[in-house]
N, C-alpha and C. Protein backbone atom coordinates (compact mmCIF):
# COMPACT_ATOMS: atom_id res chain seq x y z
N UNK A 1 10.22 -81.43 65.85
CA UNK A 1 9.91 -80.04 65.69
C UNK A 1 9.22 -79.75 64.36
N UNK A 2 8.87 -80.82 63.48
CA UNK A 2 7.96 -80.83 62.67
C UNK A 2 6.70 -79.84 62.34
N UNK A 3 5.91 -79.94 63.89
CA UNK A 3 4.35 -79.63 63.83
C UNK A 3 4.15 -78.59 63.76
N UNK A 4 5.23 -77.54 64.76
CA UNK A 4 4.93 -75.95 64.07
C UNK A 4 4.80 -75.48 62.76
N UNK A 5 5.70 -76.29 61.83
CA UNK A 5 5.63 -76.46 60.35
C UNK A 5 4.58 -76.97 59.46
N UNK A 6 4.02 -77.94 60.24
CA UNK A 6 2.67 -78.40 59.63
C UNK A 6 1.66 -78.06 59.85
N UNK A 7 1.55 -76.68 61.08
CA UNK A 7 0.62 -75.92 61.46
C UNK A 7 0.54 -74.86 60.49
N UNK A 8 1.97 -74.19 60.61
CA UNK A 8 1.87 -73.34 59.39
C UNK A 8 1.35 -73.92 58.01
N UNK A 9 1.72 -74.40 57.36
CA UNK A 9 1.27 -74.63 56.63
C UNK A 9 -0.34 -75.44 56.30
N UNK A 10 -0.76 -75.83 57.03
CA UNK A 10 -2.46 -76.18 57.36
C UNK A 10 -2.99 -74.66 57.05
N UNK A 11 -2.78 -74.11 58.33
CA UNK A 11 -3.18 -72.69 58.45
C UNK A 11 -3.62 -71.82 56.94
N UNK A 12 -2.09 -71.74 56.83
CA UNK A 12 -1.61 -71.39 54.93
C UNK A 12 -2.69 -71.75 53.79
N UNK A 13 -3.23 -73.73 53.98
CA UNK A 13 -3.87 -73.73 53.34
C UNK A 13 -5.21 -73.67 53.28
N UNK A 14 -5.21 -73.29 54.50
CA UNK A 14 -7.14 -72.75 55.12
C UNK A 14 -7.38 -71.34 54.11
N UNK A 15 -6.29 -70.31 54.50
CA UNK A 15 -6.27 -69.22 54.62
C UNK A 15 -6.21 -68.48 53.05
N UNK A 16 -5.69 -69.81 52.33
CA UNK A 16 -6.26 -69.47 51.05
C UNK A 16 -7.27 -70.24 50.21
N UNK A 17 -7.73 -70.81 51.32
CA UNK A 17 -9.04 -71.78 50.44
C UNK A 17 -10.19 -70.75 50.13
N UNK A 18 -11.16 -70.84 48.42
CA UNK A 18 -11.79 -70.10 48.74
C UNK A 18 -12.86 -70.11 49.33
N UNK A 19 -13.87 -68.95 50.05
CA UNK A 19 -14.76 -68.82 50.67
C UNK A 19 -16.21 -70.07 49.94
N UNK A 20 -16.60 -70.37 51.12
CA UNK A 20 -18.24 -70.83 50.53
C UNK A 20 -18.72 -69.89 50.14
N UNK A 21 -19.42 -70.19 48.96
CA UNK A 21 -20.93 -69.01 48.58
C UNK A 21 -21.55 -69.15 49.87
N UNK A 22 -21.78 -67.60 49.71
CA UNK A 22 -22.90 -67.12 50.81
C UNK A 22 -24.18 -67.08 49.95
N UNK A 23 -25.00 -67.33 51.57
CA UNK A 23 -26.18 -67.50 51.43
C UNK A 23 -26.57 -66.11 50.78
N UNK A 24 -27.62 -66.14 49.64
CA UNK A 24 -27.90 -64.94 48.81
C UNK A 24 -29.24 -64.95 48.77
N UNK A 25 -30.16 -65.08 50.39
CA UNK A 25 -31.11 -64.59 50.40
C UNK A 25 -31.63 -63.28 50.26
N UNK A 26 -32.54 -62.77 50.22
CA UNK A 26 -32.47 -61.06 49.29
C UNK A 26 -32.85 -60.30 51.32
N UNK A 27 -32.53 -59.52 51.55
CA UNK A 27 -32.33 -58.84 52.56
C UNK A 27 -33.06 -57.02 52.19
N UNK A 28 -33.06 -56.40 53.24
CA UNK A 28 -33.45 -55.01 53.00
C UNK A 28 -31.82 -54.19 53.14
N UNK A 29 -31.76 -53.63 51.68
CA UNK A 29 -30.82 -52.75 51.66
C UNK A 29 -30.89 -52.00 52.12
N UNK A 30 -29.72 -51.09 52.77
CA UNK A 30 -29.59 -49.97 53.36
C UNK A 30 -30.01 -48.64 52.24
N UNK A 31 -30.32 -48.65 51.22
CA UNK A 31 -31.02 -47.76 50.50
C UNK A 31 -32.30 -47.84 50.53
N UNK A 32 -33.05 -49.38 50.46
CA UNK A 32 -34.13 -49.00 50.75
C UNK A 32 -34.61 -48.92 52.11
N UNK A 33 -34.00 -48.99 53.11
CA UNK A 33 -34.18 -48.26 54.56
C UNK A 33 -34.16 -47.24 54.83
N UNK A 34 -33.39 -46.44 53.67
CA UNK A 34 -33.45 -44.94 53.99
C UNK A 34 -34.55 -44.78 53.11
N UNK A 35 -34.48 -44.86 51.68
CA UNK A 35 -36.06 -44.71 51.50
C UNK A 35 -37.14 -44.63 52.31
N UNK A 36 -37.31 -45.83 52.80
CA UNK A 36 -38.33 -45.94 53.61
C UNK A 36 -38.65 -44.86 54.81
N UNK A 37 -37.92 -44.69 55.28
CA UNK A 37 -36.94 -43.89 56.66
C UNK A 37 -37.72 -42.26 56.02
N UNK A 38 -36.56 -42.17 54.92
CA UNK A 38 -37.36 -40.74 54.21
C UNK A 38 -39.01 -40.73 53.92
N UNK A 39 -39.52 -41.49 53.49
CA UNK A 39 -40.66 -41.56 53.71
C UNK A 39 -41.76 -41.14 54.46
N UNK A 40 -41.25 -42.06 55.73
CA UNK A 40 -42.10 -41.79 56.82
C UNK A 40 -41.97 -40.89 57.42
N UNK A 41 -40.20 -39.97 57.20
CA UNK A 41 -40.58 -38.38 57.99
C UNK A 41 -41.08 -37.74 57.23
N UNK A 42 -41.06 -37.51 55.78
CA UNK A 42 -42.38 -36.51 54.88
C UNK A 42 -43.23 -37.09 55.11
N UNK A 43 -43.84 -37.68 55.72
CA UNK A 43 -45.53 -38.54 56.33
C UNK A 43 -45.94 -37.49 57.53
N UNK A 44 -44.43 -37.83 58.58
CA UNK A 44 -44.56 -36.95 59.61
C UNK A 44 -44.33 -35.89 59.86
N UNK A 45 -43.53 -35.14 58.74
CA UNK A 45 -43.33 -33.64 59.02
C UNK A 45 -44.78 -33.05 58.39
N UNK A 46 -45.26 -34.04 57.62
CA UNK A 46 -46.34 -32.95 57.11
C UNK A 46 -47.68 -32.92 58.11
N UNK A 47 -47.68 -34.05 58.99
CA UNK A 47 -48.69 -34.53 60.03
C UNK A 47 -48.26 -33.20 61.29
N UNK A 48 -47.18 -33.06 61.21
CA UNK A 48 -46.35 -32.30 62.54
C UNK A 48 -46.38 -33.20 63.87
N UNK A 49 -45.78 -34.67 62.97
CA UNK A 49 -45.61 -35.61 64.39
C UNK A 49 -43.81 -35.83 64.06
N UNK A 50 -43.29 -36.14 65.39
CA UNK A 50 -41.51 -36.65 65.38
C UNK A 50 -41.59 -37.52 65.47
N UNK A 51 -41.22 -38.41 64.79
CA UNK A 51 -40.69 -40.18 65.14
C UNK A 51 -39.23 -40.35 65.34
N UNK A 52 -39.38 -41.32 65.50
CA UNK A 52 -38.00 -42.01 65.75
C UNK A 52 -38.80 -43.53 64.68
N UNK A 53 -37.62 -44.08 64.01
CA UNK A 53 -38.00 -44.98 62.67
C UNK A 53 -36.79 -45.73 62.58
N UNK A 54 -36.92 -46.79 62.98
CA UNK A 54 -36.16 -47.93 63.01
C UNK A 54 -36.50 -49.28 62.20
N UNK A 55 -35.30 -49.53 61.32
CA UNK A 55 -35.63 -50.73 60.35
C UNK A 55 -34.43 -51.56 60.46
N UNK A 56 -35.17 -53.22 60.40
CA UNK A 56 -34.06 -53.79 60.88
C UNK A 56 -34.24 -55.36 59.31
N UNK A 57 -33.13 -56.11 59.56
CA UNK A 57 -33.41 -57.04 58.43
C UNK A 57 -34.01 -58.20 59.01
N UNK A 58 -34.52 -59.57 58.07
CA UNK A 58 -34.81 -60.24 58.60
C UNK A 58 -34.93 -60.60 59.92
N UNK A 59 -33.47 -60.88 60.56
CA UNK A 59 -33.07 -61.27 61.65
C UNK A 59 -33.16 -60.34 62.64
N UNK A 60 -33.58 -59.23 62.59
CA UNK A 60 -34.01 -57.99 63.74
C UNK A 60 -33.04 -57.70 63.96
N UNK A 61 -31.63 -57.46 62.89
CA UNK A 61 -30.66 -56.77 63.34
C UNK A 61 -30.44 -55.30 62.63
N UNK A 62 -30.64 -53.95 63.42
CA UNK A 62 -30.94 -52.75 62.77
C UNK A 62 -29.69 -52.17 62.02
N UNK A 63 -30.37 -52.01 60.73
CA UNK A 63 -29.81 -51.82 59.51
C UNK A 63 -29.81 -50.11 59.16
N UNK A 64 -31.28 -49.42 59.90
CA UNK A 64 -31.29 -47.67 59.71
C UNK A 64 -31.82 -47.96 60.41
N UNK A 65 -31.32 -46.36 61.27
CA UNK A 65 -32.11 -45.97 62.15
C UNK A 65 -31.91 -44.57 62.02
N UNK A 66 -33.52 -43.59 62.03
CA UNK A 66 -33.39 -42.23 62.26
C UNK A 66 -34.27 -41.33 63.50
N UNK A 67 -33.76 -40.56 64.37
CA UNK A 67 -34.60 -40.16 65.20
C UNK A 67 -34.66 -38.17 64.97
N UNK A 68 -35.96 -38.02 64.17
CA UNK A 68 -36.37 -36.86 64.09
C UNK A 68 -35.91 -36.12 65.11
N UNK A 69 -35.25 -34.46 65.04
CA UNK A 69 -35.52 -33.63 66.09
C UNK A 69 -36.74 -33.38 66.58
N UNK A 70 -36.42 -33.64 68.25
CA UNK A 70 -37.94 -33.39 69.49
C UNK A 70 -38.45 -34.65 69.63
N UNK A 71 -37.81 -35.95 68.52
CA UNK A 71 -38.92 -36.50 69.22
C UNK A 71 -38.43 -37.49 70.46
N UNK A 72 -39.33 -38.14 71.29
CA UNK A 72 -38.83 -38.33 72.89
C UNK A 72 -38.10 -39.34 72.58
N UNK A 73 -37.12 -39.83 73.23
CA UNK A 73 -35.87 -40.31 73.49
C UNK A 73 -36.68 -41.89 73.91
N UNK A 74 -37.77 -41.66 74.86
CA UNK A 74 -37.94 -43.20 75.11
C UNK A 74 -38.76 -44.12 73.66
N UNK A 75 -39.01 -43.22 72.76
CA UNK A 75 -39.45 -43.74 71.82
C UNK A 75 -38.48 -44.39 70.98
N UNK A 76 -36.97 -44.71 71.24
CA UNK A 76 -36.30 -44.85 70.62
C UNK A 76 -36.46 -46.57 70.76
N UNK A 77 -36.42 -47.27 71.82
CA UNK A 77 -36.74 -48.36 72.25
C UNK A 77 -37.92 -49.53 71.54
N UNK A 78 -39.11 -48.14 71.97
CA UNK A 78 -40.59 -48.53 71.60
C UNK A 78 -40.21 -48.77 69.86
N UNK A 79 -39.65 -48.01 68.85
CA UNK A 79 -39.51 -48.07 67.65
C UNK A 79 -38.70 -49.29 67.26
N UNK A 80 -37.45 -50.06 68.01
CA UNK A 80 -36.69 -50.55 68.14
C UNK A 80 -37.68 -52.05 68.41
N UNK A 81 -38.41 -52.04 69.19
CA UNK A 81 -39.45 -53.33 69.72
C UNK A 81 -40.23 -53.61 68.94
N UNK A 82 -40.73 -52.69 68.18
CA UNK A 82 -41.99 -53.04 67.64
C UNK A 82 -40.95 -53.47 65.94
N UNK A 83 -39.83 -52.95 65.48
CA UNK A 83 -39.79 -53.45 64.56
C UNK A 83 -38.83 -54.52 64.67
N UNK A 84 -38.87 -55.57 65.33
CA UNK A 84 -38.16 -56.42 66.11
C UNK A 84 -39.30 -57.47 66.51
N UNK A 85 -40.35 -56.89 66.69
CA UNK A 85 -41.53 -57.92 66.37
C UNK A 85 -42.06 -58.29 65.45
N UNK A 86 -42.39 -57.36 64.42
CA UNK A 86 -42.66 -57.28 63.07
C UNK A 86 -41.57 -58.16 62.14
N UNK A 87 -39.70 -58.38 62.84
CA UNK A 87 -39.32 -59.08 62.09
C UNK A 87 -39.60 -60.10 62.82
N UNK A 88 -40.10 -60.55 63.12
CA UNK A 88 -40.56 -61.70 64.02
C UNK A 88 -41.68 -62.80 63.28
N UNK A 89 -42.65 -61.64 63.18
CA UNK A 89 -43.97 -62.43 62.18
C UNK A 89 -44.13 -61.84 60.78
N UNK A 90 -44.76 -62.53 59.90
CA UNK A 90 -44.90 -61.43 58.98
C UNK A 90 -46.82 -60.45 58.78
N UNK A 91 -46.65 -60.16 59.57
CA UNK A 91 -47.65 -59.33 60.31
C UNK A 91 -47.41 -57.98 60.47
N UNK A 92 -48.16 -57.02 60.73
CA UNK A 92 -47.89 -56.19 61.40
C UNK A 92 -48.24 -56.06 62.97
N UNK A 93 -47.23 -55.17 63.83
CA UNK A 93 -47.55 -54.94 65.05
C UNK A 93 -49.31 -55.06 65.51
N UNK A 94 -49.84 -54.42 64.65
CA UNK A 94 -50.97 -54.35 64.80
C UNK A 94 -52.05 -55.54 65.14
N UNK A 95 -51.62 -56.22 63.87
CA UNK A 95 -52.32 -57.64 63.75
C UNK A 95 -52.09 -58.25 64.41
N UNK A 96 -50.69 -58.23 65.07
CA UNK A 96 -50.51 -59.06 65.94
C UNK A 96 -50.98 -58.82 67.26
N UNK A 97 -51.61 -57.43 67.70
CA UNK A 97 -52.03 -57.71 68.56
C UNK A 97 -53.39 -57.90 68.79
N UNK A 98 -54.21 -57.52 67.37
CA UNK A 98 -55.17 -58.19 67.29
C UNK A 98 -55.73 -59.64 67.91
N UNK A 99 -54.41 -60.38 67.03
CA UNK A 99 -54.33 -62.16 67.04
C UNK A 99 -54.13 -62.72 68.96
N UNK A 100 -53.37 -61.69 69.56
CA UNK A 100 -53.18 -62.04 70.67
C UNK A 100 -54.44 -61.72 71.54
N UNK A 101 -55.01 -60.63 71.36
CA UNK A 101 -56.22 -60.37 72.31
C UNK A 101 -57.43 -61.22 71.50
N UNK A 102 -57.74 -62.05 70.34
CA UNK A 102 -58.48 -63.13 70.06
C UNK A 102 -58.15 -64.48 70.36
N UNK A 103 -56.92 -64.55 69.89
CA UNK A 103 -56.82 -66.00 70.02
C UNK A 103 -55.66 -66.49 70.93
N UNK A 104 -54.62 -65.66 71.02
CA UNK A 104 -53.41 -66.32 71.97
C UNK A 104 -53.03 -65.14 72.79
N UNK A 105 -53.87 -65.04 73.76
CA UNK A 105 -53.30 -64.07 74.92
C UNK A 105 -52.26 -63.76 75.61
N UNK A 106 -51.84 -65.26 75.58
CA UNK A 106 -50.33 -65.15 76.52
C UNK A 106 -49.39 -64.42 75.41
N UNK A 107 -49.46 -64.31 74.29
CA UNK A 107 -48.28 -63.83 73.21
C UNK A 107 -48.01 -62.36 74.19
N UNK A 108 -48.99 -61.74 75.01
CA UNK A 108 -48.22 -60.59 75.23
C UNK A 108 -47.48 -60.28 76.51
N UNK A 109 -47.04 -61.59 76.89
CA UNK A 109 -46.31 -62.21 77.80
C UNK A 109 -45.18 -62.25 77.04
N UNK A 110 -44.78 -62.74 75.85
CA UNK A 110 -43.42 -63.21 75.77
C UNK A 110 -42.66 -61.91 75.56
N UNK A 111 -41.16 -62.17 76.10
CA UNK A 111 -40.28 -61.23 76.47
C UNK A 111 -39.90 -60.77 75.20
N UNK A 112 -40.02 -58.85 75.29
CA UNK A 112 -39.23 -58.41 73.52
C UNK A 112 -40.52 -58.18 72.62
N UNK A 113 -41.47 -58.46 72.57
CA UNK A 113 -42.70 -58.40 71.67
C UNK A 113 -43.17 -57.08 72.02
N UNK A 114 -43.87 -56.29 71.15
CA UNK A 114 -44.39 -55.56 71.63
C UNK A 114 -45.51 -54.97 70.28
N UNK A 115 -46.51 -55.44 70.82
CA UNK A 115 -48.11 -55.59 69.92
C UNK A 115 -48.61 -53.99 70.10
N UNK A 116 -48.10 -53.24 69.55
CA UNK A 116 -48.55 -51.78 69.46
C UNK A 116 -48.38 -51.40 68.28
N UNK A 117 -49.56 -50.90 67.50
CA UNK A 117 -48.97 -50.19 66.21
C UNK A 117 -48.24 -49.61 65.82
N UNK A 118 -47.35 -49.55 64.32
CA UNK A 118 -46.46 -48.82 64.15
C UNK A 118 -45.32 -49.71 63.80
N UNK A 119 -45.45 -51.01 63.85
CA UNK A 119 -44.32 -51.81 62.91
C UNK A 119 -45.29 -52.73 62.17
N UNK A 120 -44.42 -53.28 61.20
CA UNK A 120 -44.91 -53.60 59.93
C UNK A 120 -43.51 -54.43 59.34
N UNK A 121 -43.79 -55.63 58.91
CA UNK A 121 -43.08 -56.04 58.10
C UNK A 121 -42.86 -55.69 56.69
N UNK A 122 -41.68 -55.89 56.22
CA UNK A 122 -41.09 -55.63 54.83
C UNK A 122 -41.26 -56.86 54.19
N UNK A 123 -42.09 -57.15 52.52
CA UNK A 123 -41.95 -58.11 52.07
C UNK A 123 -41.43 -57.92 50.84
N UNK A 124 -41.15 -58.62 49.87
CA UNK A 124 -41.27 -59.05 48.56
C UNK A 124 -42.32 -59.06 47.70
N UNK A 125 -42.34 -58.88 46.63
CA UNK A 125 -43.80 -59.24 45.77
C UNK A 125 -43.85 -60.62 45.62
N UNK A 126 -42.65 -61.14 46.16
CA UNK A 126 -43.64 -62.36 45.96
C UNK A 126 -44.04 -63.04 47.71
N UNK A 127 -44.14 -62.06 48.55
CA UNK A 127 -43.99 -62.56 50.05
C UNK A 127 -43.14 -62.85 50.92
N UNK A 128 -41.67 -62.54 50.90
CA UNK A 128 -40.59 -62.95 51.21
C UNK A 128 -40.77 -62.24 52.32
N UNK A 129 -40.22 -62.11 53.46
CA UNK A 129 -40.03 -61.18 54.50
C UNK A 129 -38.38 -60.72 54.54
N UNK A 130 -38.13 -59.92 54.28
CA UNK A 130 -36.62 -59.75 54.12
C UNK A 130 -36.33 -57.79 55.28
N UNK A 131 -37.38 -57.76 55.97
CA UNK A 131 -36.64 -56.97 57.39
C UNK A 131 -38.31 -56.66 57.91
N UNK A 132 -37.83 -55.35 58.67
CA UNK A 132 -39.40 -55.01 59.28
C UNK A 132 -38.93 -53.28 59.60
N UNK A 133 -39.63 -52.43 59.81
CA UNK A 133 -39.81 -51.04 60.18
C UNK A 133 -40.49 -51.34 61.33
N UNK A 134 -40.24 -49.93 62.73
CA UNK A 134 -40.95 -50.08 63.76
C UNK A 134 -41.02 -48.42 63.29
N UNK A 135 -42.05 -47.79 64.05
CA UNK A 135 -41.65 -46.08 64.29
C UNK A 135 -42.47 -46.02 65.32
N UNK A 136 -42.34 -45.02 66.26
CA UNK A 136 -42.81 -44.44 67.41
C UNK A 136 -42.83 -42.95 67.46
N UNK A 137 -43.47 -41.95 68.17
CA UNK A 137 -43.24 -40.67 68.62
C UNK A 137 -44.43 -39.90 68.85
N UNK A 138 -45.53 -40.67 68.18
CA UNK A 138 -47.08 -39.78 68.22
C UNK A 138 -47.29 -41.28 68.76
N UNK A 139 -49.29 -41.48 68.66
CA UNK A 139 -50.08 -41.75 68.78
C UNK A 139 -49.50 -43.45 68.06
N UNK A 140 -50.06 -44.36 68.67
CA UNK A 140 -49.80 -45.72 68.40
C UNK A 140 -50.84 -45.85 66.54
N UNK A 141 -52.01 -45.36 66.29
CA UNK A 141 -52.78 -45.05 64.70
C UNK A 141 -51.58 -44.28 64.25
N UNK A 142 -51.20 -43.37 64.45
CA UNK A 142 -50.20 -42.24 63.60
C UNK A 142 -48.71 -43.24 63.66
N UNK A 143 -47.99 -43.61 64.70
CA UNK A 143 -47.04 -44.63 63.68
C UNK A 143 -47.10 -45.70 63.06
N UNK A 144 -48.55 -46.34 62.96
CA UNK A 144 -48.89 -47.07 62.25
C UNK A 144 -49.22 -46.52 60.76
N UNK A 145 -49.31 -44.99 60.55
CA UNK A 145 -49.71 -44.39 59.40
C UNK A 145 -48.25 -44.26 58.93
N UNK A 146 -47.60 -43.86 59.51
CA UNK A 146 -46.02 -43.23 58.71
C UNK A 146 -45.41 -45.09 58.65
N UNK A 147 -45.37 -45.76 59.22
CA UNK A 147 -45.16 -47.68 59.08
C UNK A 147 -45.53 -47.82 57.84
N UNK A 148 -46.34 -47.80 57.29
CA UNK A 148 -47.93 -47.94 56.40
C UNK A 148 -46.68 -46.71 54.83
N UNK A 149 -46.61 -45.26 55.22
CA UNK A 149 -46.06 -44.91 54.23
C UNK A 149 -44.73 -45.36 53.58
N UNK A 150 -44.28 -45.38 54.75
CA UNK A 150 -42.30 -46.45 54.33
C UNK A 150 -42.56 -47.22 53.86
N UNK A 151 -43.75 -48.08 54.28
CA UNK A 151 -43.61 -49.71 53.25
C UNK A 151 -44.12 -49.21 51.46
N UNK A 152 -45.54 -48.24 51.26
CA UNK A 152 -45.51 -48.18 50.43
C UNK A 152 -44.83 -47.58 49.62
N UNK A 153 -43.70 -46.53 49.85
CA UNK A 153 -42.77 -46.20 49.19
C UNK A 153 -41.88 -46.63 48.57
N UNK A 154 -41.87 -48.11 48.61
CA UNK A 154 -41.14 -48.75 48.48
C UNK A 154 -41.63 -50.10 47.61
N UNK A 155 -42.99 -50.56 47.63
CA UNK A 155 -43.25 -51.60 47.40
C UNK A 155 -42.83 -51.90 45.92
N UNK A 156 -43.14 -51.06 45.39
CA UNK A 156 -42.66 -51.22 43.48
C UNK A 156 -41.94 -51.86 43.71
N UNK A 157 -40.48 -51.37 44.18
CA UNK A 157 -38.65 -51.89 44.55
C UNK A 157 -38.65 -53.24 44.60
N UNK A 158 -39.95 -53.61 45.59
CA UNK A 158 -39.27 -55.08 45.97
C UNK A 158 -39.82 -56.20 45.32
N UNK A 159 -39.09 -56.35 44.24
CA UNK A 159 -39.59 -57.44 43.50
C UNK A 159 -39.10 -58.80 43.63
């Protein structure tokens, strides 16, 4: 009847071992998502367009998300895709669909992508990709314009 005892105590000494350092790659803070976020609705309130503005980190997991009053509900998705592609490449939506209707067509085949303006990756000054912005609610040029203001609101920050 030993082993329950030597379980406990294994356990015991897992449970106070300390943690590995975590990985301390630099990521998009939730401050500067709202930055950004704030941004692009003074872009769009002054345009008199509604977005919906979704920013996610590296890994396309959403970190802010804001959806203006009025604007349409299915844009919530479209904002959600496009900056989910953007963390994907370090491109923007745009370019990328540039790149696909020149050189790799099938890209707008693969499942989850979505090559419409209006996301944009987040970098570093020194190039890092550390999340991406999508926005939707007007015109595929116009969330590419308020995309375009979040990042520069921000660029000083990311050093």
């Amino acid at each position: 009847m030993k082993t329950p005892h030597l379980l406990l105590a294994a356990t015991a000494v897992l449970c106070s071992a300390p943690l590995p350092a975590q990985d301390l790659r630099p990521t998009v803070s939730v401050a500067t998502a709202r930055k950004m976020a704030d941004a692009c609705e003074a872009k769009a309130r002054t345009e008199g367009w509604k977005m919906i503005i979704a920013v996610v980190d590296e890994g396309a997991n959403l970190k802010y998300f804001r959806r203006m009053d009025g604007a349409f509900l299915g844009s919530i998705q479209i904002a959600q895709l496009k900056a989910n592609t953007a963390a994907a490449f370090p491109v923007s939506t745009k370019q990328l669909g540039e790149i696909a209707d020149k050189q790799v067509p099938a890209l707008v085949h693969v499942p989850g992508f979505l090559m419409i303006e209006g996301g944009a990756p987040i970098l570093t000054a020194k190039g890092q990709q550390i999340g991406a912005i999508g926005v939707s609610g007007a015109s595929a040029e116009q969330d590419g314009i308020c995309a375009q203001a979040a990042v520069d609101a921000v660029k000083a920050d990311l050093k």
